[in-house]
PDB file of N, CA and C in Angstrom:
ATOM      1  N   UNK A   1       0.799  -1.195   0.000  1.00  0.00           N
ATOM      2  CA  UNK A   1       0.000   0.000   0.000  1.00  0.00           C
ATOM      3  C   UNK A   1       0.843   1.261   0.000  1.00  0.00           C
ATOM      4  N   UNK A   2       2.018   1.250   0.683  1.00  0.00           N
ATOM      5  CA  UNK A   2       2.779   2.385   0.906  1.00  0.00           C
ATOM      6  C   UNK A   2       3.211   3.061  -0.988  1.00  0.00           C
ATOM      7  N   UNK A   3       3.159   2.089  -1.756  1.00  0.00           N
ATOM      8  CA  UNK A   3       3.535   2.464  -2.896  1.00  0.00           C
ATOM      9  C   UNK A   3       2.107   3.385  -3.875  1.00  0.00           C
ATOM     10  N   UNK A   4       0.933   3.004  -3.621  1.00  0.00           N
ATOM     11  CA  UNK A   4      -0.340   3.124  -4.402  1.00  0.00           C
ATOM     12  C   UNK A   4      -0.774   4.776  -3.925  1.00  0.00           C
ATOM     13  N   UNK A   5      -1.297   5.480  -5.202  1.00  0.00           N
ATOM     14  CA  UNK A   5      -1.577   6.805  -4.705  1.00  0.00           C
ATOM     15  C   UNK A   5      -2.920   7.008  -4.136  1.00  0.00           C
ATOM     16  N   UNK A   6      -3.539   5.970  -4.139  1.00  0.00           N
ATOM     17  CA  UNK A   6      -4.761   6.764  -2.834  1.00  0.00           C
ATOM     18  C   UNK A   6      -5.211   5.335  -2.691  1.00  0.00           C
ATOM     19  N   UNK A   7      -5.898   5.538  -1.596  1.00  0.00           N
ATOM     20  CA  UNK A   7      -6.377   4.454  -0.878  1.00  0.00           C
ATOM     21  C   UNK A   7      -7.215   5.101  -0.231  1.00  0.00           C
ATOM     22  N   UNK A   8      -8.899   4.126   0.049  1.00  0.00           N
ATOM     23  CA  UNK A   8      -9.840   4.500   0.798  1.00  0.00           C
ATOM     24  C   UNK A   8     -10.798   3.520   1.357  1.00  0.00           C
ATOM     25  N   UNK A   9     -11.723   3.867   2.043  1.00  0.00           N
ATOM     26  CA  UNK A   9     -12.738   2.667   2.225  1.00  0.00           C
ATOM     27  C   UNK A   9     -13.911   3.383   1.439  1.00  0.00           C
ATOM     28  N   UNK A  10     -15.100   2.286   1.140  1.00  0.00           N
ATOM     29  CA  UNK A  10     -16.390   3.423   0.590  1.00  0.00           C
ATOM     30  C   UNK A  10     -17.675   2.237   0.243  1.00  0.00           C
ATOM     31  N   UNK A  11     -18.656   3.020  -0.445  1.00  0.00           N
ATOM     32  CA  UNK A  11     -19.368   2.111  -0.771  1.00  0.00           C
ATOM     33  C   UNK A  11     -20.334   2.727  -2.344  1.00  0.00           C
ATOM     34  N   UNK A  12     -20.219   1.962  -3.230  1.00  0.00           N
ATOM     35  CA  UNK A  12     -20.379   2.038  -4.232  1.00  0.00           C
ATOM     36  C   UNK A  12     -21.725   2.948  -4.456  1.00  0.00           C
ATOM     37  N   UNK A  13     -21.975   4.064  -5.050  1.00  0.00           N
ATOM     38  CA  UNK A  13     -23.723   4.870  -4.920  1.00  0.00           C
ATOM     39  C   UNK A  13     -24.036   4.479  -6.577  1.00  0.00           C
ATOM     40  N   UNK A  14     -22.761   4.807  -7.344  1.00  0.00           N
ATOM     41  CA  UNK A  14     -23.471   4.648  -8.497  1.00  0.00           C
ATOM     42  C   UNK A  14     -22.807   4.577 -10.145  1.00  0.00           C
ATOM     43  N   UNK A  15     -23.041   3.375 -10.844  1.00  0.00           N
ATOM     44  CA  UNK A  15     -21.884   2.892 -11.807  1.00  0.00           C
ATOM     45  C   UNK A  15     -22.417   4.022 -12.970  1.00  0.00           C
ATOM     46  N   UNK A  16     -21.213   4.122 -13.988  1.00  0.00           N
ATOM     47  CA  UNK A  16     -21.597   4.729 -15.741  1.00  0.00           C
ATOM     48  C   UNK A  16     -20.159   4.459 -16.284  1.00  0.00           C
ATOM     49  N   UNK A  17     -20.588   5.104 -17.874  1.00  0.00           N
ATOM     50  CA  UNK A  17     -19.442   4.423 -18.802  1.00  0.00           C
ATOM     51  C   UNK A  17     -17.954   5.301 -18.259  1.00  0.00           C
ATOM     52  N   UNK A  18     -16.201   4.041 -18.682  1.00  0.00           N
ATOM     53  CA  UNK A  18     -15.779   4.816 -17.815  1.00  0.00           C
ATOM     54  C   UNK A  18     -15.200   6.243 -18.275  1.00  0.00           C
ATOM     55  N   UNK A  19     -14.229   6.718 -17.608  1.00  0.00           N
ATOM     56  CA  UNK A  19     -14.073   7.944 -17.744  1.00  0.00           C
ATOM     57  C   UNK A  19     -12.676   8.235 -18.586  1.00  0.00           C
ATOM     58  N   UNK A  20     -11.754   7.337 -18.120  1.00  0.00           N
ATOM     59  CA  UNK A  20     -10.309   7.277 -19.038  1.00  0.00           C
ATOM     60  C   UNK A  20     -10.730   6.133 -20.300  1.00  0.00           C
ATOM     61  N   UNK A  21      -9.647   6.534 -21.359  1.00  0.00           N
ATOM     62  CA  UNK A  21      -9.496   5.530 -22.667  1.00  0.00           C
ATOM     63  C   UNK A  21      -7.888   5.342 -22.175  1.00  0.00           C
ATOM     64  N   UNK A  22      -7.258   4.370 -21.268  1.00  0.00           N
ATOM     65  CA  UNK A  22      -6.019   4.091 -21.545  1.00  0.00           C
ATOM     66  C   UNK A  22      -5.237   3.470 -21.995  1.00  0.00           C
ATOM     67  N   UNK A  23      -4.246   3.970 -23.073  1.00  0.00           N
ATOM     68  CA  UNK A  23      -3.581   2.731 -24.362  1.00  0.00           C
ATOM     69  C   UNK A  23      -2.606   1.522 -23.323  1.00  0.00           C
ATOM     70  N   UNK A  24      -3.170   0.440 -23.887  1.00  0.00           N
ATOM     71  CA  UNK A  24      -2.652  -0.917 -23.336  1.00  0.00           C
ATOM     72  C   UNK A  24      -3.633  -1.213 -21.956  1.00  0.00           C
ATOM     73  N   UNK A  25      -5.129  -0.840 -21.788  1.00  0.00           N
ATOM     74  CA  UNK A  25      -5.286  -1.352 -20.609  1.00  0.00           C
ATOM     75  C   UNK A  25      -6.358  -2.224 -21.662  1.00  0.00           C
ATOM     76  N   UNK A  26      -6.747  -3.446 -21.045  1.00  0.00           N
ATOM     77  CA  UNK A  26      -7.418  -4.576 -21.777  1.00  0.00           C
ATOM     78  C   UNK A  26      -8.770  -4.995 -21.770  1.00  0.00           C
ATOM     79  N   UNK A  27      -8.832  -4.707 -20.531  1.00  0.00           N
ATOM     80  CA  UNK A  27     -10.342  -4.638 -19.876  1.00  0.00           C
ATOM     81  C   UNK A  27     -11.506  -3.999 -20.068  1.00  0.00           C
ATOM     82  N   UNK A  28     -12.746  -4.162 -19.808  1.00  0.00           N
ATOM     83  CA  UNK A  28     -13.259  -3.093 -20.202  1.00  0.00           C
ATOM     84  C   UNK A  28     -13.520  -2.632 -18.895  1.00  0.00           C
ATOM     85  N   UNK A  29     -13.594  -1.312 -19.000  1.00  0.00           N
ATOM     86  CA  UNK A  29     -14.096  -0.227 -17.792  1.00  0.00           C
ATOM     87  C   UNK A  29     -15.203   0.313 -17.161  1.00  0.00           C
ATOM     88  N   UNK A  30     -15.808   0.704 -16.297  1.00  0.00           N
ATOM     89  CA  UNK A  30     -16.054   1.021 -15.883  1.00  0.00           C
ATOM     90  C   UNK A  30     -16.435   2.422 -14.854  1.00  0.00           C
ATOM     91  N   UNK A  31     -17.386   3.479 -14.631  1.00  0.00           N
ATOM     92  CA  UNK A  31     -16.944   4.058 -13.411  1.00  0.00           C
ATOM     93  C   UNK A  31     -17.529   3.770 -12.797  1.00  0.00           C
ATOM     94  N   UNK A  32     -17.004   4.436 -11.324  1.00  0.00           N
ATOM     95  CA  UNK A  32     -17.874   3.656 -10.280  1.00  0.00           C
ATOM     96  C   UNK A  32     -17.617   4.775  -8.912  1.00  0.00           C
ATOM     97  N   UNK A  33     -18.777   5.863  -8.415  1.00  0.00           N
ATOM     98  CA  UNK A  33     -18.823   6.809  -7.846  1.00  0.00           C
ATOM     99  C   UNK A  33     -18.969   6.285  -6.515  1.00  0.00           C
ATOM    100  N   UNK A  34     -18.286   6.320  -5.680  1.00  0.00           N
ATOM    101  CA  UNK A  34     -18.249   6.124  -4.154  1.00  0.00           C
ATOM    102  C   UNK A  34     -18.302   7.232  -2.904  1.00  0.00           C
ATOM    103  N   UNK A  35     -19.052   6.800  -2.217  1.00  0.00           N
ATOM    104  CA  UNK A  35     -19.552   7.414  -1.016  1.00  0.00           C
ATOM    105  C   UNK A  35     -18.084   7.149   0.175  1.00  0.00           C
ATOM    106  N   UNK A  36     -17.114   8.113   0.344  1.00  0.00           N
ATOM    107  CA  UNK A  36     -15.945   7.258   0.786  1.00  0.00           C
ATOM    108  C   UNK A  36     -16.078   7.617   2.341  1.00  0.00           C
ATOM    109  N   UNK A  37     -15.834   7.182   3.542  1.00  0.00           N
ATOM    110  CA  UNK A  37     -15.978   6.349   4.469  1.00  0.00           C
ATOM    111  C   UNK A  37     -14.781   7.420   5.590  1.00  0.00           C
ATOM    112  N   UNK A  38     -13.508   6.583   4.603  1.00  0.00           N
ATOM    113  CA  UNK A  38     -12.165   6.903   5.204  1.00  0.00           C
ATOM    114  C   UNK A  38     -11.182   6.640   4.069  1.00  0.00           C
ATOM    115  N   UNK A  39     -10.006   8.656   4.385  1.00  0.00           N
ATOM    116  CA  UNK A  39      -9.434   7.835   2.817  1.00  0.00           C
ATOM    117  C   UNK A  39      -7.872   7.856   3.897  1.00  0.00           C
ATOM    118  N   UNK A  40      -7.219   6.824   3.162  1.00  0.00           N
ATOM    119  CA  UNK A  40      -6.320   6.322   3.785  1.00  0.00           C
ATOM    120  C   UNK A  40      -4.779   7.175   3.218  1.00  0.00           C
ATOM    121  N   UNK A  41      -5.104   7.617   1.634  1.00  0.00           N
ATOM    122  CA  UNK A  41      -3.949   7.899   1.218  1.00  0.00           C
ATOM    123  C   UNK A  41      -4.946   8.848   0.141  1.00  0.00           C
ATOM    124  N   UNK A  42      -4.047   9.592  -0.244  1.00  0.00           N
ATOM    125  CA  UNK A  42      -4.102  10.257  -1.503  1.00  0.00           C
ATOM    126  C   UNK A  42      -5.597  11.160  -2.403  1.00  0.00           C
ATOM    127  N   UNK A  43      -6.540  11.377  -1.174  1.00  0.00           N
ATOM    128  CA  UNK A  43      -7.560  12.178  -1.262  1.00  0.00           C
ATOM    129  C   UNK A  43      -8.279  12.593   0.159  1.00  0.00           C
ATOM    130  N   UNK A  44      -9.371  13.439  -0.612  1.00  0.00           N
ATOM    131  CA  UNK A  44     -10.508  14.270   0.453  1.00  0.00           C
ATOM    132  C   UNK A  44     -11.626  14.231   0.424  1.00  0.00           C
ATOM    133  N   UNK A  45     -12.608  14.792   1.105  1.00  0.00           N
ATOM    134  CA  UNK A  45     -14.052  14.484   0.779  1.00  0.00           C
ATOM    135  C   UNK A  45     -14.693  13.837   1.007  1.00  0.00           C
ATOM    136  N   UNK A  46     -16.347  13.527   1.279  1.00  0.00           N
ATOM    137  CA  UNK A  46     -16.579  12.183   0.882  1.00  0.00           C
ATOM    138  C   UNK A  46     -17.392  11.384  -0.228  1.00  0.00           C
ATOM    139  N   UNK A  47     -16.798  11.649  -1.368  1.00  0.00           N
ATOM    140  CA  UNK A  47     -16.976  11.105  -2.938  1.00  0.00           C
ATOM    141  C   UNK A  47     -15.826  11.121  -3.573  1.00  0.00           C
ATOM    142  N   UNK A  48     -15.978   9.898  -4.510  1.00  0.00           N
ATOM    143  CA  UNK A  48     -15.131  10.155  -5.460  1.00  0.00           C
ATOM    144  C   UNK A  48     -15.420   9.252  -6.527  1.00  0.00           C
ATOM    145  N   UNK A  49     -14.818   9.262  -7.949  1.00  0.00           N
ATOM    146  CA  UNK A  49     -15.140   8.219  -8.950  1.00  0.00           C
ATOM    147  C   UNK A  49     -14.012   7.675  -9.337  1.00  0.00           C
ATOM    148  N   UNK A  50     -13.985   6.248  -9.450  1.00  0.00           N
ATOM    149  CA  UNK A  50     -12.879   5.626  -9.808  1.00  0.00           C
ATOM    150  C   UNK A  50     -13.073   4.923 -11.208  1.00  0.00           C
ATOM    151  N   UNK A  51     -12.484   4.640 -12.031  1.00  0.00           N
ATOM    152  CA  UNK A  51     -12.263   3.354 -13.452  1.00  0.00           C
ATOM    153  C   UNK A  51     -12.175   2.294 -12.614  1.00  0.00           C
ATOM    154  N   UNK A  52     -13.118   1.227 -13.305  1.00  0.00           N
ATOM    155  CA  UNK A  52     -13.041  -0.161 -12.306  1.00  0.00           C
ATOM    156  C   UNK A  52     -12.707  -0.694 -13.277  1.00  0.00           C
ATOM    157  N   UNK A  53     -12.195  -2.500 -12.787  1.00  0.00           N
ATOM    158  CA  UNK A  53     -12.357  -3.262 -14.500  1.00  0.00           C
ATOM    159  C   UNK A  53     -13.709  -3.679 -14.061  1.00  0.00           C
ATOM    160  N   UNK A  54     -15.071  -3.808 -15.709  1.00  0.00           N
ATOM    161  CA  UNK A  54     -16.167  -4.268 -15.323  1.00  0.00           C
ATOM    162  C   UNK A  54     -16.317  -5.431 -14.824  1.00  0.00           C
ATOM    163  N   UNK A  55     -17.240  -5.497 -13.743  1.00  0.00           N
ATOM    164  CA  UNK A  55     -17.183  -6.877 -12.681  1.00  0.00           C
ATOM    165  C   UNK A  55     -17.426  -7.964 -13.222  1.00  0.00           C
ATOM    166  N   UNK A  56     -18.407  -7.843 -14.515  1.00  0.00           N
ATOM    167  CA  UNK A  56     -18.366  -9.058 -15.327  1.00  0.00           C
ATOM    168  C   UNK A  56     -16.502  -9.694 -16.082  1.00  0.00           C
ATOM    169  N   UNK A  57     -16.119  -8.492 -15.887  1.00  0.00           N
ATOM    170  CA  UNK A  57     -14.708  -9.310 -16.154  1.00  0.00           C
ATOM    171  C   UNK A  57     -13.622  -9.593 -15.185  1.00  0.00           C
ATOM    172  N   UNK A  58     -12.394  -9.590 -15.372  1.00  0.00           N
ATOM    173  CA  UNK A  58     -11.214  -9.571 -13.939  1.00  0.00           C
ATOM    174  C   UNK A  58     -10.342  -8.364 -14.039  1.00  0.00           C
ATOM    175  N   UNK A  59      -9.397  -7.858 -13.343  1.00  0.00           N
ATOM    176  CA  UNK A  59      -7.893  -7.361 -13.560  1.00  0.00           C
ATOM    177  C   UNK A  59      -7.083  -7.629 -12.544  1.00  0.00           C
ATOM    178  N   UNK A  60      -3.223  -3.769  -8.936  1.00  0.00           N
ATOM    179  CA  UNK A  60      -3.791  -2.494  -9.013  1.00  0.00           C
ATOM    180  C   UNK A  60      -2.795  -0.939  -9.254  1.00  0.00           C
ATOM    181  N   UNK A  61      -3.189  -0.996 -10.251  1.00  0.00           N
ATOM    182  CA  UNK A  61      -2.677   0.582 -11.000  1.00  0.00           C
ATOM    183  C   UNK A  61      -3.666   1.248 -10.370  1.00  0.00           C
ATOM    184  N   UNK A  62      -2.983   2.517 -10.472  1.00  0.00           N
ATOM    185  CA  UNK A  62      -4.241   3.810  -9.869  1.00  0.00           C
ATOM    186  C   UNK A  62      -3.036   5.086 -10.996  1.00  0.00           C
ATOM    187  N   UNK A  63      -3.749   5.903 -11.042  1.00  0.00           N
ATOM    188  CA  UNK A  63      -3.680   7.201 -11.255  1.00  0.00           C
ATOM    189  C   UNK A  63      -3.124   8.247 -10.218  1.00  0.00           C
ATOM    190  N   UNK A  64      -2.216   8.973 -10.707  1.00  0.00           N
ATOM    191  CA  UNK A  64      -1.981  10.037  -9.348  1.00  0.00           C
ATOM    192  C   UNK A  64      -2.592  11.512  -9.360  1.00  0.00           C
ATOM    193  N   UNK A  65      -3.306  11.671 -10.954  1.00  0.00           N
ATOM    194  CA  UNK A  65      -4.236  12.568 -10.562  1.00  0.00           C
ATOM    195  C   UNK A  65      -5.800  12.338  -9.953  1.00  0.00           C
ATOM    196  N   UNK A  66      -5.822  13.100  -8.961  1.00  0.00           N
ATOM    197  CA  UNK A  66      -7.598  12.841  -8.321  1.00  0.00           C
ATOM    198  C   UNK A  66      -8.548  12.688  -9.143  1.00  0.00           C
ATOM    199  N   UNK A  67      -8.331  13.457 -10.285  1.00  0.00           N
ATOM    200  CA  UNK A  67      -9.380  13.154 -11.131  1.00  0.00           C
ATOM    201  C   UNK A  67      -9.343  12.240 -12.254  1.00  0.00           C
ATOM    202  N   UNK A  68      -8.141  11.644 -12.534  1.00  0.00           N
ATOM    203  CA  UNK A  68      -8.236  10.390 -13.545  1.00  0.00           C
ATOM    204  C   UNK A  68      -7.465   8.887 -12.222  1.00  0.00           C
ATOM    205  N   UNK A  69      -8.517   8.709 -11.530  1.00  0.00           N
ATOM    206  CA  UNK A  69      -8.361   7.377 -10.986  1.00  0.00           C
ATOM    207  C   UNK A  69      -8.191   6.075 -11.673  1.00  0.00           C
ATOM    208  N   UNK A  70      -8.111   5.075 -11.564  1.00  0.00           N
ATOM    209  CA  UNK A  70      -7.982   3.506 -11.665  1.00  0.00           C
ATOM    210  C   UNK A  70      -8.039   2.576 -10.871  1.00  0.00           C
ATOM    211  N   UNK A  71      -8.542   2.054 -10.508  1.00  0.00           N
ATOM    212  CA  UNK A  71      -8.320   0.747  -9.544  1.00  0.00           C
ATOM    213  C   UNK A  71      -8.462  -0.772 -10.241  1.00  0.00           C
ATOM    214  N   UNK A  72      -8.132  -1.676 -10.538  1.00  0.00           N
ATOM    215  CA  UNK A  72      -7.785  -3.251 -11.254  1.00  0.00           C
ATOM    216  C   UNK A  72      -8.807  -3.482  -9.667  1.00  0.00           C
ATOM    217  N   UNK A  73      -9.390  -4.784 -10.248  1.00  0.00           N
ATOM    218  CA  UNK A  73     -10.041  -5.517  -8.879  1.00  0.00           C
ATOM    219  C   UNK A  73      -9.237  -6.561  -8.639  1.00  0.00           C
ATOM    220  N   UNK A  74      -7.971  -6.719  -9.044  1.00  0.00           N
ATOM    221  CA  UNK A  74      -6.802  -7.989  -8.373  1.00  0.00           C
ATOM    222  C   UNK A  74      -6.263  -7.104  -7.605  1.00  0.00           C
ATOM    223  N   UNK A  75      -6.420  -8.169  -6.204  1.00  0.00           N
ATOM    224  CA  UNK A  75      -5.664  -7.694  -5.066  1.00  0.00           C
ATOM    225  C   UNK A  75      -5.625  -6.260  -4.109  1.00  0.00           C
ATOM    226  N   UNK A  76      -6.649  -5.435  -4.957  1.00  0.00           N
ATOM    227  CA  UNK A  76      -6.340  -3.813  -4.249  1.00  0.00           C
ATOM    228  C   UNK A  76      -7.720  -3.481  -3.996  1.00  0.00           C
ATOM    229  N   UNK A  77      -8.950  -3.799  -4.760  1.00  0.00           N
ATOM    230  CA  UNK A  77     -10.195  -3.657  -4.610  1.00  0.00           C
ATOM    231  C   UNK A  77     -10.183  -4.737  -4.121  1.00  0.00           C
ATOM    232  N   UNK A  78     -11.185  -4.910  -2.768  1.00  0.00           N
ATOM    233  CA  UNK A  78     -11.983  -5.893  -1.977  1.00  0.00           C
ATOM    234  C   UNK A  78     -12.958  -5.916  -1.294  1.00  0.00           C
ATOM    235  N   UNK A  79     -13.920  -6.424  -0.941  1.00  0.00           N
ATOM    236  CA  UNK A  79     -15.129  -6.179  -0.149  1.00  0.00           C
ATOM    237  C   UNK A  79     -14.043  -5.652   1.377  1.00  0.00           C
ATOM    238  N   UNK A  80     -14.985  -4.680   2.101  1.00  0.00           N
ATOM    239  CA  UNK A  80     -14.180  -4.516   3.539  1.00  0.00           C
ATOM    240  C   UNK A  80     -14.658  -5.249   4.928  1.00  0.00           C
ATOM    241  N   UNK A  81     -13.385  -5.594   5.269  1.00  0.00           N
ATOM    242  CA  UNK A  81     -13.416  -6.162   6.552  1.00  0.00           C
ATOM    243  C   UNK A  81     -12.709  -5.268   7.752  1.00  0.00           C
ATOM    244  N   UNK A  82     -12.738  -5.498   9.135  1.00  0.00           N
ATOM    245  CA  UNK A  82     -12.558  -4.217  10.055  1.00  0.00           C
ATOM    246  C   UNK A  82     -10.585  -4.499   9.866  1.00  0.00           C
ATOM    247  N   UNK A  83     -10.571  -6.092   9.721  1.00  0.00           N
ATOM    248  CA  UNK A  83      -8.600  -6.224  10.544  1.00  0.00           C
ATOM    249  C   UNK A  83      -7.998  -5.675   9.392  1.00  0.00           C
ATOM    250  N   UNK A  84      -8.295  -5.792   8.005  1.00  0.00           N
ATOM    251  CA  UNK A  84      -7.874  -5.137   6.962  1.00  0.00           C
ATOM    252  C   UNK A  84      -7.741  -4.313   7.163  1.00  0.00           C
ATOM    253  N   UNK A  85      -8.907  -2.984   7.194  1.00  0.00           N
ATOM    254  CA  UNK A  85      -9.136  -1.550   7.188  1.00  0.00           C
ATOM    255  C   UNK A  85      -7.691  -0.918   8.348  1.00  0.00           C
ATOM    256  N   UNK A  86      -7.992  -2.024   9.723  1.00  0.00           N
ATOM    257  CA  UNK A  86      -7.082  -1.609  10.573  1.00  0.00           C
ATOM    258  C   UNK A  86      -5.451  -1.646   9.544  1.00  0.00           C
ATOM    259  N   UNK A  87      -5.222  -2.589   9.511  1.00  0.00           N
ATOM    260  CA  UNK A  87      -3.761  -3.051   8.723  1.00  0.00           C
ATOM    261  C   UNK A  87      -3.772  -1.835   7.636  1.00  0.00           C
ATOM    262  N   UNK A  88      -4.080  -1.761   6.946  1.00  0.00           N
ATOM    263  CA  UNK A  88      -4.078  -0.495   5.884  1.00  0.00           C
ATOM    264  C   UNK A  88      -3.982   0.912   6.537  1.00  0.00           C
ATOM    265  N   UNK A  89      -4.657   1.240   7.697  1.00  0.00           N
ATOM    266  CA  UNK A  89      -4.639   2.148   8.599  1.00  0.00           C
ATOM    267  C   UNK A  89      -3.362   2.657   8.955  1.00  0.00           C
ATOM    268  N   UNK A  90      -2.490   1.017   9.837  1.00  0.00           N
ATOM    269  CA  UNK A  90      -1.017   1.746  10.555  1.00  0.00           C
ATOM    270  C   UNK A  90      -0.361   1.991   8.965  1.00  0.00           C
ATOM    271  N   UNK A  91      -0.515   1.129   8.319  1.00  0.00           N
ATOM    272  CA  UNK A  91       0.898   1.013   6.894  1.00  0.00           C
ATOM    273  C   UNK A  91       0.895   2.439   5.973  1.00  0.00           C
ATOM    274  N   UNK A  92      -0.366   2.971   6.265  1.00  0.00           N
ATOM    275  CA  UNK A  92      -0.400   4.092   6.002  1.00  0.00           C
ATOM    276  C   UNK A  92      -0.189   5.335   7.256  1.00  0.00           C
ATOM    277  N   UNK A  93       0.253   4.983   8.067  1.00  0.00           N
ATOM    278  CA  UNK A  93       0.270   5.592   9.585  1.00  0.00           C
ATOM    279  C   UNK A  93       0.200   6.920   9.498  1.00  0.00           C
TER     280      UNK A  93
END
């Protein structure tokens, strides 16, 4: 996590088509506007929209501008649990 430019917790309000076209990504996309919770790294507020890969498919890259996000759902997107959230918490201390 210490490497990834934002990190948050949230909960999904509401999907549309996505927002970046990026050359070499494979997947198809997604956005996906979140109600965010707690951000751990690399934003403010509580909203934001991210590029997902669509859930009907697989893929974490992120973006370091706020407004052109990314998240891959291998390994970096996950449903939340509390010992996670904690663990992500100190590593981001």
């Amino acid at each position: 996590m210490a490497e990834r430019a934002f990190a948050f917790t949230g909960t999904v309000r509401s999907t549309g088509p996505s927002r970046t076209n990026r050359p070499g990504v494979e997947l198809p996309l997604v956005s996906a506007t979140f109600e965010v919770e707690h951000w751990f790294r690399g934003g403010e507020g509580t909203a934001t929209t991210v590029d997902i890969a669509d859930p009907s498919a697989s893929g974490a890259s992120d973006g370091a501008d706020p407004d052109d996000l990314l998240a891959w759902s291998c390994g970096f997107t996950r449903s939340y649990d509390a010992a996670t959230a904690a663990q992500w918490q100190a590593a981001m201390g």
